[in-house]
PDB file of N, CA and C in Angstrom:
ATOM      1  N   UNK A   1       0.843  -1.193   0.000  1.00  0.00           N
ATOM      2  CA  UNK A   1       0.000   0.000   0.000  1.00  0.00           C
ATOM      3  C   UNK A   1       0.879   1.243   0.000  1.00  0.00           C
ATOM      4  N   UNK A   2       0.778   2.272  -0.965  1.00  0.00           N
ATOM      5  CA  UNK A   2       1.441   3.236  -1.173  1.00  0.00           C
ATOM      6  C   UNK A   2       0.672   4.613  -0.675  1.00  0.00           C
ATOM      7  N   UNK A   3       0.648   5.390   0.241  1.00  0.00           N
ATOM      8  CA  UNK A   3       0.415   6.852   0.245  1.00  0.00           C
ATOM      9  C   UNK A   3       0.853   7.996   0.036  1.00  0.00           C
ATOM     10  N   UNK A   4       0.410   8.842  -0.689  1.00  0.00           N
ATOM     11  CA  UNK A   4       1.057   9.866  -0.814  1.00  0.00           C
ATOM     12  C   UNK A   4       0.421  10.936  -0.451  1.00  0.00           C
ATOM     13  N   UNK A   5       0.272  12.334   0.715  1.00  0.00           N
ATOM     14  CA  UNK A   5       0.340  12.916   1.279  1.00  0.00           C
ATOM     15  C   UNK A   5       0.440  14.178   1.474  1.00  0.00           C
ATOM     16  N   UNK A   6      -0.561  15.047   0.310  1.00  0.00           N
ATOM     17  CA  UNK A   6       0.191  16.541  -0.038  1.00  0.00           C
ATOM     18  C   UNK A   6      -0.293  17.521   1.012  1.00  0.00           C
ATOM     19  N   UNK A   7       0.767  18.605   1.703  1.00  0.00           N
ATOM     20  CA  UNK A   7       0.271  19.234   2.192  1.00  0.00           C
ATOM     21  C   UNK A   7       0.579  20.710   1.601  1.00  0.00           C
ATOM     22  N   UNK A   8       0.222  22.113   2.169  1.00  0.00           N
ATOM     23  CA  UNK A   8       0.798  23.005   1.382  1.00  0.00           C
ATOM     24  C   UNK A   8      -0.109  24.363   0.511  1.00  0.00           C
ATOM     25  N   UNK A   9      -1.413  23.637   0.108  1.00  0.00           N
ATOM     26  CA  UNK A   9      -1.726  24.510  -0.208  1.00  0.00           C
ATOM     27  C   UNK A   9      -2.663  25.754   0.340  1.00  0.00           C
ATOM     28  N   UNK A  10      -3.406  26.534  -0.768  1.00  0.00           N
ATOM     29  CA  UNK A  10      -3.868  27.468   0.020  1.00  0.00           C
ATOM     30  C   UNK A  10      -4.200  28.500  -0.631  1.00  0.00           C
ATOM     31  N   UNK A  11      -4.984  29.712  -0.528  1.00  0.00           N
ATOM     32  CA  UNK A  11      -5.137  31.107  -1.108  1.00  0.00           C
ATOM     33  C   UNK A  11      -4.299  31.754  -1.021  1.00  0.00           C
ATOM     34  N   UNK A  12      -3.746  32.337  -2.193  1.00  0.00           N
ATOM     35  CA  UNK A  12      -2.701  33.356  -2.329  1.00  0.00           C
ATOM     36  C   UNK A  12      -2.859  34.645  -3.020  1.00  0.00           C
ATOM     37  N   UNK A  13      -2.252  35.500  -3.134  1.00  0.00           N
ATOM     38  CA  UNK A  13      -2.935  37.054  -4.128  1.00  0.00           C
ATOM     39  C   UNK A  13      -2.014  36.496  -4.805  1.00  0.00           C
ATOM     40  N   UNK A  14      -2.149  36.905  -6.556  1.00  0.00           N
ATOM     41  CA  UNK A  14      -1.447  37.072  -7.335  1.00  0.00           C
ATOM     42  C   UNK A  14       0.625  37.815  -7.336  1.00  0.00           C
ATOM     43  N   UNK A  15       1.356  37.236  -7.475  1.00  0.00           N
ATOM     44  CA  UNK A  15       2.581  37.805  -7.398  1.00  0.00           C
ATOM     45  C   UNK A  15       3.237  36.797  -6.080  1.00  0.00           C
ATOM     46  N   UNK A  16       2.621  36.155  -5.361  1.00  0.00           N
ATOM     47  CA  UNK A  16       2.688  35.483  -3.736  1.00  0.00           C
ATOM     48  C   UNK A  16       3.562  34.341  -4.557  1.00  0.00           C
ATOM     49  N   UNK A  17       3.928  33.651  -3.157  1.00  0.00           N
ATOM     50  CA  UNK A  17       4.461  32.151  -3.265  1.00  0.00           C
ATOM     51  C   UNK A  17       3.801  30.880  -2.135  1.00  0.00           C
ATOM     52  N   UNK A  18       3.896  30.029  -2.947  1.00  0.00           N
ATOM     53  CA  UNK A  18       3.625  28.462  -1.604  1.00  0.00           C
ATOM     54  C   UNK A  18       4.620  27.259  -2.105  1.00  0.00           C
ATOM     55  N   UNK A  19       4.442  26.655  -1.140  1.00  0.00           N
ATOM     56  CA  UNK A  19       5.300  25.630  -1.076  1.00  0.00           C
ATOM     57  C   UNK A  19       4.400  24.331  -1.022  1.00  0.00           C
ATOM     58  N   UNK A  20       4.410  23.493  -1.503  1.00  0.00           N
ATOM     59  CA  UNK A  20       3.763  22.185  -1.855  1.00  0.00           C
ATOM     60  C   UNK A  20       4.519  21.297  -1.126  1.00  0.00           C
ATOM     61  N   UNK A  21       4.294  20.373  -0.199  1.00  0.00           N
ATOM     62  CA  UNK A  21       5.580  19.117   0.243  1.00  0.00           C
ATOM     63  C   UNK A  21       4.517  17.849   0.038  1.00  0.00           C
ATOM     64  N   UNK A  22       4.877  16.859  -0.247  1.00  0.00           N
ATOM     65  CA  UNK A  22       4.366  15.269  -0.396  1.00  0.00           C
ATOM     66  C   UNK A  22       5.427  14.453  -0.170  1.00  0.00           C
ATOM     67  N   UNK A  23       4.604  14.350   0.840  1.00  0.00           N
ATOM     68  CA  UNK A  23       5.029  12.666   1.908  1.00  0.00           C
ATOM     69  C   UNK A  23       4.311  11.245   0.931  1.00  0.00           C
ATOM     70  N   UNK A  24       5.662  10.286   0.940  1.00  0.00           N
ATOM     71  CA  UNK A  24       5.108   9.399   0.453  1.00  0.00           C
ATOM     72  C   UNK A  24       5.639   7.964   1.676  1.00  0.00           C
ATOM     73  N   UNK A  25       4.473   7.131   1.776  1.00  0.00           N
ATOM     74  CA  UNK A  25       4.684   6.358   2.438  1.00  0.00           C
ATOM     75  C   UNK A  25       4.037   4.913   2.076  1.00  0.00           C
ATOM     76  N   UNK A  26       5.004   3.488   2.941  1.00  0.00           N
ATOM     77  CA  UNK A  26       4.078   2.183   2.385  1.00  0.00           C
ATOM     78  C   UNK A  26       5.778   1.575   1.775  1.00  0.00           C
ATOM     79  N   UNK A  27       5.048   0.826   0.048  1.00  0.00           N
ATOM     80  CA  UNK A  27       6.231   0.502  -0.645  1.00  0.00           C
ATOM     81  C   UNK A  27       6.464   1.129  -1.636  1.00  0.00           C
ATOM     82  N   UNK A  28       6.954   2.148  -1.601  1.00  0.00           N
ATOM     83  CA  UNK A  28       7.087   3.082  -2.529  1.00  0.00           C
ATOM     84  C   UNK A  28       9.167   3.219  -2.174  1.00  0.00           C
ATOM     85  N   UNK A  29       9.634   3.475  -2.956  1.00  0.00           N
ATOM     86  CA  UNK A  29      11.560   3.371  -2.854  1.00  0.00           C
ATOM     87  C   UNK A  29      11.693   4.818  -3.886  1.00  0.00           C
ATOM     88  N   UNK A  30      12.935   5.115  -3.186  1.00  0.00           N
ATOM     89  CA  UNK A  30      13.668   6.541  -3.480  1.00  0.00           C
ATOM     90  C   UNK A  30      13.996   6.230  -5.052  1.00  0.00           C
ATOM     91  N   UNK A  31      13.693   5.417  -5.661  1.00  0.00           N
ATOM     92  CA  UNK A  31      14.034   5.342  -6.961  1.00  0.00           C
ATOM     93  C   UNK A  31      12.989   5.896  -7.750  1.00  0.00           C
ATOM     94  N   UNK A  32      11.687   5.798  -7.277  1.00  0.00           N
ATOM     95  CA  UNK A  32      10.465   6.142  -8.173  1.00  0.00           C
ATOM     96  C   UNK A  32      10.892   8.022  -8.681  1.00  0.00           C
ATOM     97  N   UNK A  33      10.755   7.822  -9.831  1.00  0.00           N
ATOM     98  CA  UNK A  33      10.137   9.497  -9.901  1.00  0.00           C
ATOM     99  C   UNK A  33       8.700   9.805  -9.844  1.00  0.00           C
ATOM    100  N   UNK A  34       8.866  11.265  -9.050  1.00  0.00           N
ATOM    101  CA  UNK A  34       8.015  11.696  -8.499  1.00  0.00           C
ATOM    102  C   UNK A  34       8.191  13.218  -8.959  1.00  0.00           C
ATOM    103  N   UNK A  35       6.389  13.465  -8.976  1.00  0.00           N
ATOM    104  CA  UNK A  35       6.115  14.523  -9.627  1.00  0.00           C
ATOM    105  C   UNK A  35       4.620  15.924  -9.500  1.00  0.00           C
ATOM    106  N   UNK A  36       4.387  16.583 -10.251  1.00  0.00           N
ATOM    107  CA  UNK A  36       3.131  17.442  -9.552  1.00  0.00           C
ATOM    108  C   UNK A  36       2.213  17.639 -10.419  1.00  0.00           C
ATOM    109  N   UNK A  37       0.955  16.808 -10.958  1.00  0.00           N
ATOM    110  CA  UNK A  37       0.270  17.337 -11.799  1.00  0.00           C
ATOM    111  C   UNK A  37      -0.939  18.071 -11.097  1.00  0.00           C
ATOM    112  N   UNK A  38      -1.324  19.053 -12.245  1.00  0.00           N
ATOM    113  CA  UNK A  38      -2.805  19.697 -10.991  1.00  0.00           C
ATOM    114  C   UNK A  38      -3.804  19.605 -12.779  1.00  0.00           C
ATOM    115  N   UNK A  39      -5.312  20.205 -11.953  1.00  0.00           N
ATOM    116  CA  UNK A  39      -6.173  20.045 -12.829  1.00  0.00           C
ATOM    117  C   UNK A  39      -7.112  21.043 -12.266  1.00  0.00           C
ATOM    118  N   UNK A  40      -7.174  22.094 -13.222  1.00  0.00           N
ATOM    119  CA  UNK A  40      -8.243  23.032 -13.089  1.00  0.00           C
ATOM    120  C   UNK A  40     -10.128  22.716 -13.093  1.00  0.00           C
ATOM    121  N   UNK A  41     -10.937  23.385 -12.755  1.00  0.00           N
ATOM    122  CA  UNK A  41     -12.240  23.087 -13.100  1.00  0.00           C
ATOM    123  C   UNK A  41     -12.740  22.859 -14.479  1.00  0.00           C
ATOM    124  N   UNK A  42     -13.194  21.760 -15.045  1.00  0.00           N
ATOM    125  CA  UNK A  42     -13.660  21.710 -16.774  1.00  0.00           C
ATOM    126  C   UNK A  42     -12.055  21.255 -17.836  1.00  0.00           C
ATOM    127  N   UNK A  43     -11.443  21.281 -16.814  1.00  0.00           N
ATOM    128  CA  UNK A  43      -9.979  21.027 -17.320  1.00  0.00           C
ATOM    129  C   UNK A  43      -9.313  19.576 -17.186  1.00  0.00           C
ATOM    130  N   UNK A  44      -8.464  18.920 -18.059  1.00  0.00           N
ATOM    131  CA  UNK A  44      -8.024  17.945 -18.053  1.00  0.00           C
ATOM    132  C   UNK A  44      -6.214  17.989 -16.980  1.00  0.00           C
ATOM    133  N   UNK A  45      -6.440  16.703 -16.453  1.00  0.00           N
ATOM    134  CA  UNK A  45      -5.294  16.747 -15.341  1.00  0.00           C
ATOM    135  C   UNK A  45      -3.887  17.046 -16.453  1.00  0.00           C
ATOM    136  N   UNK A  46      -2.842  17.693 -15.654  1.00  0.00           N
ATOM    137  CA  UNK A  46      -1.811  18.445 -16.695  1.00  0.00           C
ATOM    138  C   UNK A  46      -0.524  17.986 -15.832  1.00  0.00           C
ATOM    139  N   UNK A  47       0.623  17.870 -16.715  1.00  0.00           N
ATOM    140  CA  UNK A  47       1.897  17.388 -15.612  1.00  0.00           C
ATOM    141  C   UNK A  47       1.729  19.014 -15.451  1.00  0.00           C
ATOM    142  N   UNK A  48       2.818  19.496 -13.913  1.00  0.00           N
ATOM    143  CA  UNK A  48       3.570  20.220 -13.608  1.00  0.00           C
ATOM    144  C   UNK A  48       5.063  20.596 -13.337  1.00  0.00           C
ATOM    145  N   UNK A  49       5.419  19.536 -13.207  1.00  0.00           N
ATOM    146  CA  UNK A  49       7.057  18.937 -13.022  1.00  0.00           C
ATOM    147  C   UNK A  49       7.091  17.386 -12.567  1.00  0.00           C
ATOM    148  N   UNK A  50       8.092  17.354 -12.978  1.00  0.00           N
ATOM    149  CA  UNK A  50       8.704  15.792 -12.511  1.00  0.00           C
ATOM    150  C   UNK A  50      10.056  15.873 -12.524  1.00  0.00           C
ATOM    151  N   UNK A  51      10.255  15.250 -11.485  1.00  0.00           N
ATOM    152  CA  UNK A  51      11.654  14.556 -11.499  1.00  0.00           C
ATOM    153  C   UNK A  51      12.529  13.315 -10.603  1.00  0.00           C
ATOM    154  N   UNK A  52      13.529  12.842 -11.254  1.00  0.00           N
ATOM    155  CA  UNK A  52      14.011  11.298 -11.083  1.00  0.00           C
ATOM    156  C   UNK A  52      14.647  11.591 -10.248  1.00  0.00           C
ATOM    157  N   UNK A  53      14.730  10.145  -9.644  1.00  0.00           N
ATOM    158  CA  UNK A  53      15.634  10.084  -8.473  1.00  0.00           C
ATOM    159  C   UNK A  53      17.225  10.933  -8.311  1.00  0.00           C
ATOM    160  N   UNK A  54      17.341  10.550  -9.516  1.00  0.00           N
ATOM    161  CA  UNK A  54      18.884  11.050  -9.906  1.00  0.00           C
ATOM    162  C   UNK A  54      18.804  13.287 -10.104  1.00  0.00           C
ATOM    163  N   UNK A  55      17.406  13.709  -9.915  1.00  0.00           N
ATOM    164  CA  UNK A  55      17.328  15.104 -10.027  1.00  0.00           C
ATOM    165  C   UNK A  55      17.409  15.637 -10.933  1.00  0.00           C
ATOM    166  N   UNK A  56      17.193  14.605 -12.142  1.00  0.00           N
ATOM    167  CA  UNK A  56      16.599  15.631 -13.523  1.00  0.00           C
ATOM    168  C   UNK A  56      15.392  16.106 -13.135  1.00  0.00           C
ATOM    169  N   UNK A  57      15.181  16.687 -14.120  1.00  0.00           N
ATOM    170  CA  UNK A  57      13.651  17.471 -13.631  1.00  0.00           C
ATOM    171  C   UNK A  57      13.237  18.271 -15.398  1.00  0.00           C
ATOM    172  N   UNK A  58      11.678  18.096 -15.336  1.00  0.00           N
ATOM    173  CA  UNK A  58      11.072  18.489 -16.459  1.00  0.00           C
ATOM    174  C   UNK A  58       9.729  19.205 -15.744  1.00  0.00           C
ATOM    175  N   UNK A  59       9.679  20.483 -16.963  1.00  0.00           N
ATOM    176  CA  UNK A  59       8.429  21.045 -16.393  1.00  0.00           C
ATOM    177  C   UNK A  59       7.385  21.396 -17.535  1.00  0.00           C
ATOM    178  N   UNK A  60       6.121  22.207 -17.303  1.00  0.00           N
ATOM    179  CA  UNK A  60       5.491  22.562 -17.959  1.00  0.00           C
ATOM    180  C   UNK A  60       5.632  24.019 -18.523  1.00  0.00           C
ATOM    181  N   UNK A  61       5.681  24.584 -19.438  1.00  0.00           N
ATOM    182  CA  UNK A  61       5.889  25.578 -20.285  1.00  0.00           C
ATOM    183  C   UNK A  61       5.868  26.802 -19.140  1.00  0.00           C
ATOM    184  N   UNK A  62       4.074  26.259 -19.148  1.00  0.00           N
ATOM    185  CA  UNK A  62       4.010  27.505 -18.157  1.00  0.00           C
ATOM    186  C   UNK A  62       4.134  27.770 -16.739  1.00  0.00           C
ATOM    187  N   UNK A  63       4.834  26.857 -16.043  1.00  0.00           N
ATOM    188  CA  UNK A  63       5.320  27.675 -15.096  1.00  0.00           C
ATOM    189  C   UNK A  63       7.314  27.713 -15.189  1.00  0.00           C
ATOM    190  N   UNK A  64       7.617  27.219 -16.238  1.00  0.00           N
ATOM    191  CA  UNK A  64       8.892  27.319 -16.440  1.00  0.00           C
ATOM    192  C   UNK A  64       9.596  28.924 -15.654  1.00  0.00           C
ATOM    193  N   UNK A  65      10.800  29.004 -14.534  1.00  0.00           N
ATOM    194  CA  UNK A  65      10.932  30.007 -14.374  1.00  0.00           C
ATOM    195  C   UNK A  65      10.524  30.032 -13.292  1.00  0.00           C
ATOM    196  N   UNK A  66       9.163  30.246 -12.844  1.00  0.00           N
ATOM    197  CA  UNK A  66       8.277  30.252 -11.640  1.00  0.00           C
ATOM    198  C   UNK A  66       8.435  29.265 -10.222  1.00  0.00           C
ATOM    199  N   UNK A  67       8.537  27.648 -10.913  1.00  0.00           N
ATOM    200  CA  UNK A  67       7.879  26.999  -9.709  1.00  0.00           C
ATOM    201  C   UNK A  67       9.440  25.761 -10.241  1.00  0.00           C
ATOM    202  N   UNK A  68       9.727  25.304  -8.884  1.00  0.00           N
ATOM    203  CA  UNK A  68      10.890  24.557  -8.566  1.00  0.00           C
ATOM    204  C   UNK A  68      10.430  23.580  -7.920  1.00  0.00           C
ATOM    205  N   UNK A  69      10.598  22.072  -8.869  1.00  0.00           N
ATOM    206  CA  UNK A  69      10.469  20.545  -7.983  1.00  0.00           C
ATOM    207  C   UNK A  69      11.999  20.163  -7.404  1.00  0.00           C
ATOM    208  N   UNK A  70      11.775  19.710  -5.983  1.00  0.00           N
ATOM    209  CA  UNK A  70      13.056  18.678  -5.547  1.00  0.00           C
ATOM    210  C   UNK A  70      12.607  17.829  -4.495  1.00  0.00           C
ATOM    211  N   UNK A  71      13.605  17.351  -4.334  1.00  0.00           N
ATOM    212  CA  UNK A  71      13.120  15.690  -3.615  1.00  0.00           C
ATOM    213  C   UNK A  71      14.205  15.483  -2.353  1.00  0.00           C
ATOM    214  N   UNK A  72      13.387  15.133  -1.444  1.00  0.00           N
ATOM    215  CA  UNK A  72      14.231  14.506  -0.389  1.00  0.00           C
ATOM    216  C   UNK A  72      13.829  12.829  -0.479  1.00  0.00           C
ATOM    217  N   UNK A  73      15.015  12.015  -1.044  1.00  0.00           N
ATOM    218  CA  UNK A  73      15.238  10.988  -1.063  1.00  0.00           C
ATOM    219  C   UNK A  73      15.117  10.029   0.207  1.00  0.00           C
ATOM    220  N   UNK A  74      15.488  10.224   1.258  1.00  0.00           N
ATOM    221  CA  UNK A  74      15.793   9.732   2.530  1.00  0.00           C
ATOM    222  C   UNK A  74      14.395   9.939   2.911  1.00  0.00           C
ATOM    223  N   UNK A  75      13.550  10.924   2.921  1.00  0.00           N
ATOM    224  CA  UNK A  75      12.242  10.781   2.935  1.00  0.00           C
ATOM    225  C   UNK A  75      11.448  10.843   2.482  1.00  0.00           C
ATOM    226  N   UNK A  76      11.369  10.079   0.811  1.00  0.00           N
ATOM    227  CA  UNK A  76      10.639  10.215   0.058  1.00  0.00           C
ATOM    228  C   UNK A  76       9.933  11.160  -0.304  1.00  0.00           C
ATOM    229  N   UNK A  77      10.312  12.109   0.136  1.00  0.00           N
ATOM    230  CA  UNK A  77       8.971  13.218   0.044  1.00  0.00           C
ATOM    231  C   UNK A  77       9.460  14.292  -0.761  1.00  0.00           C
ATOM    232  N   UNK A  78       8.689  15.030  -1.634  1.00  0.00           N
ATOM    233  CA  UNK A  78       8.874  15.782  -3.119  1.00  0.00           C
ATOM    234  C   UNK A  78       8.288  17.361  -2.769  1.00  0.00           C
ATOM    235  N   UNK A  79       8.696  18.306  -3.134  1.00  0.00           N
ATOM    236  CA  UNK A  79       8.063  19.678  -2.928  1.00  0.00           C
ATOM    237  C   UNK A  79       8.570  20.304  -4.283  1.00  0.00           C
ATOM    238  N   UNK A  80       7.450  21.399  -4.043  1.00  0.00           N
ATOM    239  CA  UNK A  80       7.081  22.374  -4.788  1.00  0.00           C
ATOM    240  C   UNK A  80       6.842  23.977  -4.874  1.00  0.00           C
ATOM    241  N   UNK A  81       8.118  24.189  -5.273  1.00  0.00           N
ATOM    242  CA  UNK A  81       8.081  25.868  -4.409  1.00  0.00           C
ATOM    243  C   UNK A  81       7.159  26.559  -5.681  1.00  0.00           C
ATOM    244  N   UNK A  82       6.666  27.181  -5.177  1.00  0.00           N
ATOM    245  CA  UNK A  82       5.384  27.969  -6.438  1.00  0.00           C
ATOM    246  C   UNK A  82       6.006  29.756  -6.132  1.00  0.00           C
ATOM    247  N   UNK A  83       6.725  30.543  -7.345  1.00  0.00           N
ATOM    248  CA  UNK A  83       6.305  31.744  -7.317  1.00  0.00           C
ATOM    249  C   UNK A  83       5.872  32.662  -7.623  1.00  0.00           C
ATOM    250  N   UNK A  84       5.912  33.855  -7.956  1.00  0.00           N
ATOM    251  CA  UNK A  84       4.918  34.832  -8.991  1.00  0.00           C
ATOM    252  C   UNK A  84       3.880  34.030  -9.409  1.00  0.00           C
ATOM    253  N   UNK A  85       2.740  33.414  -8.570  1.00  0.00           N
ATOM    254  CA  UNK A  85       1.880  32.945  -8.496  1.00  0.00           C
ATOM    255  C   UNK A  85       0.843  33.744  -9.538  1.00  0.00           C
ATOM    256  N   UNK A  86       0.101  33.190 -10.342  1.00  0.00           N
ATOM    257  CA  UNK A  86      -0.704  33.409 -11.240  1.00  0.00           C
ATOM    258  C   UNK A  86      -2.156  33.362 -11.090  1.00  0.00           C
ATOM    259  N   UNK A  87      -3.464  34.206 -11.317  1.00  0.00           N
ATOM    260  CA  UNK A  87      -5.070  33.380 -10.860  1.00  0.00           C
ATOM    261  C   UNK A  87      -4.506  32.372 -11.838  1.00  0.00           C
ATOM    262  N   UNK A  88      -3.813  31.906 -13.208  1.00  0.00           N
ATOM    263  CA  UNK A  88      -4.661  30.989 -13.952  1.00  0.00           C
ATOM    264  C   UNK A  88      -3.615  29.851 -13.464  1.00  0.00           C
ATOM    265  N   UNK A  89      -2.877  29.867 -12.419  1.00  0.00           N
ATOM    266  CA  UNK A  89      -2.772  28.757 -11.464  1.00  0.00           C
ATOM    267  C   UNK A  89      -3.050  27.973 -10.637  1.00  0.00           C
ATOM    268  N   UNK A  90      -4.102  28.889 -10.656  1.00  0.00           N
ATOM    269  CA  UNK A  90      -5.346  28.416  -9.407  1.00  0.00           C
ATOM    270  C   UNK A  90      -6.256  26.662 -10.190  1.00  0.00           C
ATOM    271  N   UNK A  91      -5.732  25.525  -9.347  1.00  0.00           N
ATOM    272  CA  UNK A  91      -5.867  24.329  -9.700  1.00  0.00           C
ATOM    273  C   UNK A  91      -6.094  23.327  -8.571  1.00  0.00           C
ATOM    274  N   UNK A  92      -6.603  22.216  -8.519  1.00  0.00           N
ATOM    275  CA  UNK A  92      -6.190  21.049  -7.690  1.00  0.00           C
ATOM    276  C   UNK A  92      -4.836  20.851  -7.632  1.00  0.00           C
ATOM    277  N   UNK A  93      -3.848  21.041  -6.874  1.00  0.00           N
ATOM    278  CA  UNK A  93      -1.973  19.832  -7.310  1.00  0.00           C
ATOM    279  C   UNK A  93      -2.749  18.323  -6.746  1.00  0.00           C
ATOM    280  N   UNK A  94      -2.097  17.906  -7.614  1.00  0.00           N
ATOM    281  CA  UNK A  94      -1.665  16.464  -6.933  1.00  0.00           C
ATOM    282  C   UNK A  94      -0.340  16.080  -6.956  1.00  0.00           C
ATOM    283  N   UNK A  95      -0.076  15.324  -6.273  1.00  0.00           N
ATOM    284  CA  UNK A  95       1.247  14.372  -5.971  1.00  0.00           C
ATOM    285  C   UNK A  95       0.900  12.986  -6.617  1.00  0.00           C
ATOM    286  N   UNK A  96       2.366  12.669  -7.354  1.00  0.00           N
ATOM    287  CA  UNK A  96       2.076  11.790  -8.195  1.00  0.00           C
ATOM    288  C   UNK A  96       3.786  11.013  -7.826  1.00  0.00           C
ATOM    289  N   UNK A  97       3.743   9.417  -8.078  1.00  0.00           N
ATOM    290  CA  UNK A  97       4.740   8.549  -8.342  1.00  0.00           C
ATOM    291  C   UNK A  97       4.661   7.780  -9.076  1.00  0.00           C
ATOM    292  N   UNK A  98       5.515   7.191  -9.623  1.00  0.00           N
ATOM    293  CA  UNK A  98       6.482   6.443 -10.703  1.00  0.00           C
ATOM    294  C   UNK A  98       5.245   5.192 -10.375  1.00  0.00           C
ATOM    295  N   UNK A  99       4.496   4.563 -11.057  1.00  0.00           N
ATOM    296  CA  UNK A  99       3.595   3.546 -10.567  1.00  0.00           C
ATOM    297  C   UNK A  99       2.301   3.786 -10.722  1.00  0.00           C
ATOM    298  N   UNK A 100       2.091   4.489 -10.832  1.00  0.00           N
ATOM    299  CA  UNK A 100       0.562   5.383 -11.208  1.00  0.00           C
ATOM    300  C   UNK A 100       0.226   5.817  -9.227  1.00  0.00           C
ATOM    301  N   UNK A 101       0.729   6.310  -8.739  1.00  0.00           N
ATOM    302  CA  UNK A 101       0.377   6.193  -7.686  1.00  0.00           C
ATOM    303  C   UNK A 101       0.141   8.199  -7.073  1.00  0.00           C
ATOM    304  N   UNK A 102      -1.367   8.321  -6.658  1.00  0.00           N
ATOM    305  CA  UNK A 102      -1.458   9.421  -6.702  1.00  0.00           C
ATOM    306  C   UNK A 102      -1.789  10.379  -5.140  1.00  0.00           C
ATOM    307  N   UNK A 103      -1.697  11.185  -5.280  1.00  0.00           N
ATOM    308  CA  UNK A 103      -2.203  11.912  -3.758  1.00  0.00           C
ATOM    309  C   UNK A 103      -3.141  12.280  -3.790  1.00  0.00           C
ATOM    310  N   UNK A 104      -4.359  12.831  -2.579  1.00  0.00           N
ATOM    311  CA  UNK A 104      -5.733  13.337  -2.799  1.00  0.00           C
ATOM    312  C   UNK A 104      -5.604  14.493  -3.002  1.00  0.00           C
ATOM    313  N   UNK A 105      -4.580  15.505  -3.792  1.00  0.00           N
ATOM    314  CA  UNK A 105      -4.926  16.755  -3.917  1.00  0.00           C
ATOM    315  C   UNK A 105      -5.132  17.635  -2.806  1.00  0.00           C
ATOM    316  N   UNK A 106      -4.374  18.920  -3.136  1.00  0.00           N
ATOM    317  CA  UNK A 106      -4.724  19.705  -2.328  1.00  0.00           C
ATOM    318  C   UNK A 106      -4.916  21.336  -2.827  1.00  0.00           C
ATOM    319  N   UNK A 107      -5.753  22.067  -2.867  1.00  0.00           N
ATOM    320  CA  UNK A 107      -5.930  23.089  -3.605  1.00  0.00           C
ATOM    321  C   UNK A 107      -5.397  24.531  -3.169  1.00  0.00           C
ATOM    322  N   UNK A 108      -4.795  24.943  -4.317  1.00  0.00           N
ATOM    323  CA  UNK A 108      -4.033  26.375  -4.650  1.00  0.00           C
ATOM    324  C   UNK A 108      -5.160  27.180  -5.653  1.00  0.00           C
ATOM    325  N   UNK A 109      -5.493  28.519  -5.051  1.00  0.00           N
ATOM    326  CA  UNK A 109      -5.815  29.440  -5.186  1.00  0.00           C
ATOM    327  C   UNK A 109      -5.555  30.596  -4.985  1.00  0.00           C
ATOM    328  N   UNK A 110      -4.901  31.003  -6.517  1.00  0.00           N
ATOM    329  CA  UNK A 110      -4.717  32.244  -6.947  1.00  0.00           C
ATOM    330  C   UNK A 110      -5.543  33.384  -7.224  1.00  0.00           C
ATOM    331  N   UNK A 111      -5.817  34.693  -6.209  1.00  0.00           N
ATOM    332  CA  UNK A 111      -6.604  35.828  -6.478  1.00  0.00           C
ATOM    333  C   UNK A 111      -5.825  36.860  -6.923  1.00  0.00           C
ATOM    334  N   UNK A 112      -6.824  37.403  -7.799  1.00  0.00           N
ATOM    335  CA  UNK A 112      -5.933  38.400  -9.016  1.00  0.00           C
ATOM    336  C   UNK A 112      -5.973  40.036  -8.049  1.00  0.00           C
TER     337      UNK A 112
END
């Protein structure tokens, strides 16, 4: 049984920052990559970043610049620094691993 654990989010004004952290716990190993997709209302779920054990890392266009994934290995657990926060950022995140294995979301809201 795998959990994953997001905490982090929250209402922000436009220009603000948050920090995303996901705890992953169960059988889940520091090898999985792990990553942040979110999904707006009427909207289809979207990656946000990912990255491998080894600390490559890939992102989405648009927050390229903005928002920084890294990983603490030793405790599985993945964050997400969010900045110059955007309304059209305003989404569900989820926490996601290598396995299809997902988190219950936790919601970021951006006011303009």
């Amino acid at each position: 049984q795998v959990q994953l654990v997001e905490s982090g989010g929250g209402l922000v004004q436009a220009g603000g920052s948050l920090r995303l952290s996901c705890a992953a716990s169960g059988s889940i190993f520091s090898f999985n990559a792990m990553g942040w997709y979110r999904q707006a209302p009427g909207k289809q779920r979207e990656l946000v970043a990912r990255i491998t054990p080894g600390g490559n890392t890939n992102y989405a266009d648009s927050v390229k610049g903005r928002f920084t994934i890294s990983r603490d290995n030793a405790k599985t657990t993945v964050y997400l620094q969010m900045n110059s926060l955007r309304p059209e950022d305003t989404s569900v995140y989820y926490c996601w691993a290598a396995g299809n294995f997902w988190g219950q979301g936790t919601q970021v809201t951006v006011s303009s």
